[in-house]
C-alpha atoms as a PDB file:
ATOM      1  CA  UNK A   1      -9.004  -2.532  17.457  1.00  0.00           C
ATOM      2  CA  UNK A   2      -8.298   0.113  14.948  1.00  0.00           C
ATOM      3  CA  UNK A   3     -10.193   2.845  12.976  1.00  0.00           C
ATOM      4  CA  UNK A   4      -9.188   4.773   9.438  1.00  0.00           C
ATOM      5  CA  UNK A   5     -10.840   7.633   8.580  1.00  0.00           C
ATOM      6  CA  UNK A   6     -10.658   8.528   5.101  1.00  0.00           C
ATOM      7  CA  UNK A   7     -11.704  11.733   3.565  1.00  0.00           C
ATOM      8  CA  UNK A   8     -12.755  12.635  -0.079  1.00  0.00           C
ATOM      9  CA  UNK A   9     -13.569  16.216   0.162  1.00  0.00           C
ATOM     10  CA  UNK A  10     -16.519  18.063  -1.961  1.00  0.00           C
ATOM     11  CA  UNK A  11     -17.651  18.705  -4.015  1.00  0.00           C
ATOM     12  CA  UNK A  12     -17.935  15.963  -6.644  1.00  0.00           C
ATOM     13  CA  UNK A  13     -19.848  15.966  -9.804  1.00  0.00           C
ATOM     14  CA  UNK A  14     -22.759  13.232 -10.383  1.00  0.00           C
ATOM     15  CA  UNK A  15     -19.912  11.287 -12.581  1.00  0.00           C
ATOM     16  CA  UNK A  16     -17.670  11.412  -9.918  1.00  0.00           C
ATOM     17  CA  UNK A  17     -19.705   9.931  -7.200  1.00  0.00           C
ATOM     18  CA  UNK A  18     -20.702   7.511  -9.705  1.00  0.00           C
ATOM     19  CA  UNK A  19     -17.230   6.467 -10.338  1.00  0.00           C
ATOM     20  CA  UNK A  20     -16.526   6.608  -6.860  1.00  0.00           C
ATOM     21  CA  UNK A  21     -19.267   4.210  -5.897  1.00  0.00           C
ATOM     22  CA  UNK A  22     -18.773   1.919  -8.866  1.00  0.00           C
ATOM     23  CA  UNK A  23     -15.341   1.368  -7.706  1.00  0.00           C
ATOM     24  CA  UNK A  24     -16.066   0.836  -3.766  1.00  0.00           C
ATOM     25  CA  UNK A  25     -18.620  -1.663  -4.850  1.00  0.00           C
ATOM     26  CA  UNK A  26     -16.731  -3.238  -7.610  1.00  0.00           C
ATOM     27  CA  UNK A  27     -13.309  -3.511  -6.756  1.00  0.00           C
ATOM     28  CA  UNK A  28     -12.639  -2.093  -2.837  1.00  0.00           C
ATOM     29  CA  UNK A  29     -15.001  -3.742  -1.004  1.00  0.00           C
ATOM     30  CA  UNK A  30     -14.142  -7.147  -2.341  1.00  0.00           C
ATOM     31  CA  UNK A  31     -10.549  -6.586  -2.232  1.00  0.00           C
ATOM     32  CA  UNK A  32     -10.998  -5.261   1.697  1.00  0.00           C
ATOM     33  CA  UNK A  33     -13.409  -8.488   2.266  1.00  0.00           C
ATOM     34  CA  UNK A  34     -10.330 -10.652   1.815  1.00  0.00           C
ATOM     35  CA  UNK A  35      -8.738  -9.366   4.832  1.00  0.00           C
ATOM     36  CA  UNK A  36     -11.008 -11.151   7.108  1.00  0.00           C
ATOM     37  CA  UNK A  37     -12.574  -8.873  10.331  1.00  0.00           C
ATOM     38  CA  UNK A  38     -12.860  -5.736   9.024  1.00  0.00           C
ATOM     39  CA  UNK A  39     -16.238  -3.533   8.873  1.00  0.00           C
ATOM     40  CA  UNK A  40     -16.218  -0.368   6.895  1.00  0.00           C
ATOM     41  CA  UNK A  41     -19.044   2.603   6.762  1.00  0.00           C
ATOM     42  CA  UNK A  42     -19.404   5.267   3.882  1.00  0.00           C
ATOM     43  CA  UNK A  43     -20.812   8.709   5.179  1.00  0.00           C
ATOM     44  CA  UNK A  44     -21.880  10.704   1.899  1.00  0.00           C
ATOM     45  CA  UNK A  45     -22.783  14.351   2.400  1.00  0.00           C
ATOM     46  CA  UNK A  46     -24.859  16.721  -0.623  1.00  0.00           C
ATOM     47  CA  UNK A  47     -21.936  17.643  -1.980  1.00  0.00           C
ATOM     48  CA  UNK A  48     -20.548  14.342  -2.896  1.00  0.00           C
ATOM     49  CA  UNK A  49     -18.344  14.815   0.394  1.00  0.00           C
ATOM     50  CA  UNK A  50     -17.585  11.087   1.590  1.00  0.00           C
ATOM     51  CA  UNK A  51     -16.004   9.878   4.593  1.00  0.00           C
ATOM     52  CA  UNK A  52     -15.091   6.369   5.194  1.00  0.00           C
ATOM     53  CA  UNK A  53     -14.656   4.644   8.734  1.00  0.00           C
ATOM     54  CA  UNK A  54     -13.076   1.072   8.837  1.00  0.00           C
ATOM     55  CA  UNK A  55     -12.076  -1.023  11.792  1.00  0.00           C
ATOM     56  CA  UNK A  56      -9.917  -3.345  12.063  1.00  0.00           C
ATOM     57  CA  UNK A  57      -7.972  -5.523  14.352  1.00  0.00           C
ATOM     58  CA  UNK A  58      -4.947  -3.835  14.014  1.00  0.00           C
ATOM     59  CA  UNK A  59      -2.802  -0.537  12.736  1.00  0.00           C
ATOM     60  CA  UNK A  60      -0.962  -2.663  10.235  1.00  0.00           C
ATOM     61  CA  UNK A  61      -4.224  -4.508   8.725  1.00  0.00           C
ATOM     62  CA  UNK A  62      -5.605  -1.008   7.875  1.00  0.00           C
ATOM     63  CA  UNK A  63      -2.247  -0.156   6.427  1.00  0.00           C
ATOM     64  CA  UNK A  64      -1.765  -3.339   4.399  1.00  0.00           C
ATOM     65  CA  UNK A  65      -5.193  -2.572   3.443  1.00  0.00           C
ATOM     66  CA  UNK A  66      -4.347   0.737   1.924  1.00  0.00           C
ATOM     67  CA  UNK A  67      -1.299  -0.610   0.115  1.00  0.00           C
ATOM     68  CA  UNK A  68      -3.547  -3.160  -1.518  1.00  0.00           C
ATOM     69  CA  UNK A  69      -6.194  -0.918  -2.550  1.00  0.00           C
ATOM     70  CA  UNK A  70      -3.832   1.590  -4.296  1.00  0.00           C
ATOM     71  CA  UNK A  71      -1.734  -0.805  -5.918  1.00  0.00           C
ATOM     72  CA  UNK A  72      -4.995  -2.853  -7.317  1.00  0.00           C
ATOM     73  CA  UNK A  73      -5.294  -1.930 -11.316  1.00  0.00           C
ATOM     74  CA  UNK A  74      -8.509  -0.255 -12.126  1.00  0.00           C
ATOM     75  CA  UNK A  75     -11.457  -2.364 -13.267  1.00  0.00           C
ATOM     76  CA  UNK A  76     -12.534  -2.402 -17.657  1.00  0.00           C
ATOM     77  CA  UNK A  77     -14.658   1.225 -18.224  1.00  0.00           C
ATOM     78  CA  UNK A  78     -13.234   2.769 -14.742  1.00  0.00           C
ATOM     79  CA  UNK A  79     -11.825   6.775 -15.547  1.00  0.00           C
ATOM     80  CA  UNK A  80      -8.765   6.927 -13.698  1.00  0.00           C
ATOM     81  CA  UNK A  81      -9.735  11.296 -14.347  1.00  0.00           C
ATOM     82  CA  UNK A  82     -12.936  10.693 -12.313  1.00  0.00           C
ATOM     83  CA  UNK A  83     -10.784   8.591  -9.144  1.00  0.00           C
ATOM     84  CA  UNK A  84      -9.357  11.692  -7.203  1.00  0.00           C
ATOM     85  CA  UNK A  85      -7.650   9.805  -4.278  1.00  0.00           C
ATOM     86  CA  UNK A  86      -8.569  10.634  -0.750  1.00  0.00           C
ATOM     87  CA  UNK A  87      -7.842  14.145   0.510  1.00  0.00           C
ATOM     88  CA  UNK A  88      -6.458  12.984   4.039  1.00  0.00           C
ATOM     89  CA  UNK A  89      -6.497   9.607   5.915  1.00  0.00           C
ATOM     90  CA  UNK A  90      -6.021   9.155   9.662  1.00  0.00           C
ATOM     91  CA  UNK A  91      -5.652   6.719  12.278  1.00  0.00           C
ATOM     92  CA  UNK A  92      -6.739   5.921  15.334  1.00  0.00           C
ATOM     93  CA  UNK A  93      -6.796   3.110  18.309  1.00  0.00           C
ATOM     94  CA  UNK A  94     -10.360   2.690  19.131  1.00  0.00           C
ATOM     95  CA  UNK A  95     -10.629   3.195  23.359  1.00  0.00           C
ATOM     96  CA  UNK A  96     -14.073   2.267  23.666  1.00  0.00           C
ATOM     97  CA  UNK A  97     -17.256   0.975  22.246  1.00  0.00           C
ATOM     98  CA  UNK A  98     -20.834   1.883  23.047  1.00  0.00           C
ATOM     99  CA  UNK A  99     -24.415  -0.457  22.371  1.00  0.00           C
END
């Protein structure tokens, strides 16, 4: 198993988290659904900060994953000016899982 960290650093305007959401809901997460195992979690500080975490079963499913989201074409009424890309994204194997 595999982990990405993604980070979209703060702070965002009210339009920009808007946009941001619109899009995850819209157009990532069903683009990441067909991939098959994978779980993701948005972390969303005051500042419009967001982190995402995703697992996966592999390195090369999370990268696949990021090839498909970034060559997917924006959705009718998305604002390509509102979409800043992610600051950083990292990798990592995951060596252990608590209950």
């Amino acid at each position: 198993m595999h982990a990405q960290i993604t980070y979209f650093d703060g702070p965002r305007s009210p339009e920009e988290i808007a946009a941001a959401e619109y899009a995850g809901t819209h157009r990532i997460a069903p683009l990441v659904a067909t991939f098959g195992n994978v779980q993701t979690y948005v972390l969303q500080r005051d500042d419009g900060s967001w982190f995402t975490v995703t697992f996966a079963d592999s390195e090369q499913t999370l990268r696949d994953i990021q090839k498909a989201i970034m060559s997917t074409e924006l959705l009718p009424g998305e604002d390509p000016a509102l979409l800043r890309g992610p600051d950083r994204v990292e990798l990592f194997p995951v060596v252990a899982m608590h209950d």
